[in-house]
C-alpha atoms as a PDB file:
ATOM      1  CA  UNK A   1      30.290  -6.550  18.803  1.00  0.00           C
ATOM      2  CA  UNK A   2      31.229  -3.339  19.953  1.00  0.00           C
ATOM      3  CA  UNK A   3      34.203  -3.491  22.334  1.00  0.00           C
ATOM      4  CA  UNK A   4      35.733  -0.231  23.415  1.00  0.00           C
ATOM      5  CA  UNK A   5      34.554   3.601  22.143  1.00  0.00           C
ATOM      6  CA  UNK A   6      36.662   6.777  22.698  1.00  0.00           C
ATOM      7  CA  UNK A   7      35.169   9.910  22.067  1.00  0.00           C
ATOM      8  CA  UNK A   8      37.369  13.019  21.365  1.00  0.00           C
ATOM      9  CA  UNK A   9      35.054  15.906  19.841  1.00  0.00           C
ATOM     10  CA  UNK A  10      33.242  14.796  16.514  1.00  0.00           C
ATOM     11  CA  UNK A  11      35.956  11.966  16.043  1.00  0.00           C
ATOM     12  CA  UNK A  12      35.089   8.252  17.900  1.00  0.00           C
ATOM     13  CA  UNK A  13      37.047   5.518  18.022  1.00  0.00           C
ATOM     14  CA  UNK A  14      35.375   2.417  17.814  1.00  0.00           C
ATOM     15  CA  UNK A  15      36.974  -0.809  18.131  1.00  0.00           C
ATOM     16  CA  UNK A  16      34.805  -3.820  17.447  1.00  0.00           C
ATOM     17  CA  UNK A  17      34.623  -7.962  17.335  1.00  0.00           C
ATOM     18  CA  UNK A  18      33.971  -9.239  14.628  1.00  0.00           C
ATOM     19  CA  UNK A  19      32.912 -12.909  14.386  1.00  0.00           C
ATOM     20  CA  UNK A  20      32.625 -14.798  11.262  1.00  0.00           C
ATOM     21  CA  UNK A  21      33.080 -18.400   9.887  1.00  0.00           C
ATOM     22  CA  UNK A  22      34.983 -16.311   6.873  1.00  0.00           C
ATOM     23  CA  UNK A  23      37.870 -15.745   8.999  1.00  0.00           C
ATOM     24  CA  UNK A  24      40.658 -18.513  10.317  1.00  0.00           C
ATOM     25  CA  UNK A  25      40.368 -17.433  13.336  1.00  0.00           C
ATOM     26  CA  UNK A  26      36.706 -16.797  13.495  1.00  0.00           C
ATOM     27  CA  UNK A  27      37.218 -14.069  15.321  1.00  0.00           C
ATOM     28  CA  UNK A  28      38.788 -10.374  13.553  1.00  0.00           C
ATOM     29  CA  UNK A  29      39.280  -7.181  15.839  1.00  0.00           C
ATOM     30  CA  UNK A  30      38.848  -3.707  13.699  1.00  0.00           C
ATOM     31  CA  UNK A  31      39.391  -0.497  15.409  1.00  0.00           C
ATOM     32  CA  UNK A  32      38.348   2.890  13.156  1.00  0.00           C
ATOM     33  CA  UNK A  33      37.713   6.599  13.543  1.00  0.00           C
ATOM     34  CA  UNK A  34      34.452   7.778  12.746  1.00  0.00           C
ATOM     35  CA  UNK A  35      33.913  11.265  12.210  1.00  0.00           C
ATOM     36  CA  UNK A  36      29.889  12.490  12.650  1.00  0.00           C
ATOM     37  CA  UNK A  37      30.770  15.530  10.701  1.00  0.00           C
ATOM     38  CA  UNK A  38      31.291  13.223   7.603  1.00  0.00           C
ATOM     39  CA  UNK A  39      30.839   9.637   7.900  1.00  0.00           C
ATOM     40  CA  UNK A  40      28.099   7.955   7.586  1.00  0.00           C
ATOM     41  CA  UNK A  41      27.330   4.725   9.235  1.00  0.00           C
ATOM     42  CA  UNK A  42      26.110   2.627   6.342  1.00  0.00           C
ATOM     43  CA  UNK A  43      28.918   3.839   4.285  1.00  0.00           C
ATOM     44  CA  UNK A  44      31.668   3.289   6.630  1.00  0.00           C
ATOM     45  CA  UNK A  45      29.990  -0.378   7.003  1.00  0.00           C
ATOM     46  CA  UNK A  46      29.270  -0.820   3.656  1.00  0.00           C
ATOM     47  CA  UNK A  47      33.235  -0.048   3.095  1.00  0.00           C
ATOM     48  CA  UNK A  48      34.775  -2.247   6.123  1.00  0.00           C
ATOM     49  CA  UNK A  49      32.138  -5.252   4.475  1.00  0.00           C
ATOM     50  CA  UNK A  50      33.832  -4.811   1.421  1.00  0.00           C
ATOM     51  CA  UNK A  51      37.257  -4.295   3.005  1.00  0.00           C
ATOM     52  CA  UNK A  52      37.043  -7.618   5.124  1.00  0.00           C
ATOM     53  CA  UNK A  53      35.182  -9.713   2.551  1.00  0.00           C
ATOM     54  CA  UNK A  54      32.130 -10.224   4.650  1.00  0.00           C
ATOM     55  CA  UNK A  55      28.949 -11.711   3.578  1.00  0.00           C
ATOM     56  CA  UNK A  56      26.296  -8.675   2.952  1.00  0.00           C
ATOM     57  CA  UNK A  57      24.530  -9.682   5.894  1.00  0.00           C
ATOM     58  CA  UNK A  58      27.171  -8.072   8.075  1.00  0.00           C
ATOM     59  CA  UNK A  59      26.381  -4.777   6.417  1.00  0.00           C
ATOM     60  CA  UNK A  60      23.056  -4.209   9.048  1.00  0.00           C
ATOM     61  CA  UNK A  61      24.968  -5.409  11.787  1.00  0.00           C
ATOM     62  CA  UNK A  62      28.302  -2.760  11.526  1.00  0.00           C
ATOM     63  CA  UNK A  63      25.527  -0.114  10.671  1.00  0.00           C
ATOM     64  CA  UNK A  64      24.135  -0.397  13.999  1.00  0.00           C
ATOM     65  CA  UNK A  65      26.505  -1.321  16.102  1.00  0.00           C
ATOM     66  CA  UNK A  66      27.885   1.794  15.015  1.00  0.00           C
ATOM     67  CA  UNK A  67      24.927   3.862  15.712  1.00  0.00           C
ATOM     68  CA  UNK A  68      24.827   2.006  19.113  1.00  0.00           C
ATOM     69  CA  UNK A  69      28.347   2.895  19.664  1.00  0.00           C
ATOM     70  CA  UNK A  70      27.787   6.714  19.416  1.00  0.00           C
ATOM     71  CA  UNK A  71      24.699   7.150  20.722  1.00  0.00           C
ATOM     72  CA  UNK A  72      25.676   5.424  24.207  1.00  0.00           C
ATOM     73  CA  UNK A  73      28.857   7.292  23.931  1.00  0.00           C
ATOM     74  CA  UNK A  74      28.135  11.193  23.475  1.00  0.00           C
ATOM     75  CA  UNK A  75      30.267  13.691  23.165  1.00  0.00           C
ATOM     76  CA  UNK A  76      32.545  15.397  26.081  1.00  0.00           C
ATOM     77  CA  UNK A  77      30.565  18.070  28.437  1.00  0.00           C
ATOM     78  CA  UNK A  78      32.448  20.537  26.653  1.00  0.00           C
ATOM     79  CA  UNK A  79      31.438  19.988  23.384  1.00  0.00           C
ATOM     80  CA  UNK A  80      27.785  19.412  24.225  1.00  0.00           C
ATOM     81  CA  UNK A  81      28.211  23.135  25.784  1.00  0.00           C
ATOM     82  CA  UNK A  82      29.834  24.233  22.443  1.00  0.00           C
ATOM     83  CA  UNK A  83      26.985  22.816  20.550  1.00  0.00           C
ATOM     84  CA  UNK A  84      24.595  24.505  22.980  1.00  0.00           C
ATOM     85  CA  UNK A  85      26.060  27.695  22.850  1.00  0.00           C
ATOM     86  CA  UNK A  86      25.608  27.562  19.205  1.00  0.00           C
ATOM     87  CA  UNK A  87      22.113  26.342  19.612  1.00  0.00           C
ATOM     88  CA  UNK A  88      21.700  29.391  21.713  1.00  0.00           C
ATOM     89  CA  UNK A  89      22.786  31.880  19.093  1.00  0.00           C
ATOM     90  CA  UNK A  90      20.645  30.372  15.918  1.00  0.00           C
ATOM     91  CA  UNK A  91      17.699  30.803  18.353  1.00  0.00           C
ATOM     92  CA  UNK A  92      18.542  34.109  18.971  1.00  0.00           C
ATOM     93  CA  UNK A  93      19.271  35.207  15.124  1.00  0.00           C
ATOM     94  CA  UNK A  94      15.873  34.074  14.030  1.00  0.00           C
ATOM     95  CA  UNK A  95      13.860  35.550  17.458  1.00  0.00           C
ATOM     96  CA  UNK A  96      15.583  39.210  16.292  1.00  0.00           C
END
């Protein structure tokens, strides 16, 4: 389902297959931006379900496929540091 992720900081973009006997060509290619500092994966399914017209059953399959698509996908090394360094200073805040 998923095809091709690009990660650029918080922001992904996902492009996915989507096969369904809905569509004339079976076959409908969607590529989106997901942003983890806002979207949600069962809303931004719930929406492109709605969007496309797909039977609800598709909503469980987007949902994960997105949560597939960033978990197997992290972040650049420099924003993992960034997040670490911040991780670093919250533990030092509460040890003071």
């Amino acid at each position: 389902m998923v095809e091709k992720v690009n990660a650029n900081g918080n922001i992904y973009k996902i492009t996915m297959q989507i096969y369904s006997n809905s569509f004339s060509d079976k076959v409908v290619t969607v590529e989106f931006d997901y942003d983890t500092t806002s979207d949600k994966p069962q809303a931004v399914a719930d929406e492109m379900v709605k969007a496309l017209k797909l039977d609800n059953h598709f909503l469980h399959k987007i949902q994960n496929a997105i949560i597939v698509a960033i978990h197997c996908n992290p972040a650049p090394v420099a924003d993992v540091e960034a997040i670490q360094d911040t991780k670093d200073e919250e533990a030092d805040k509460v040890s003071t």
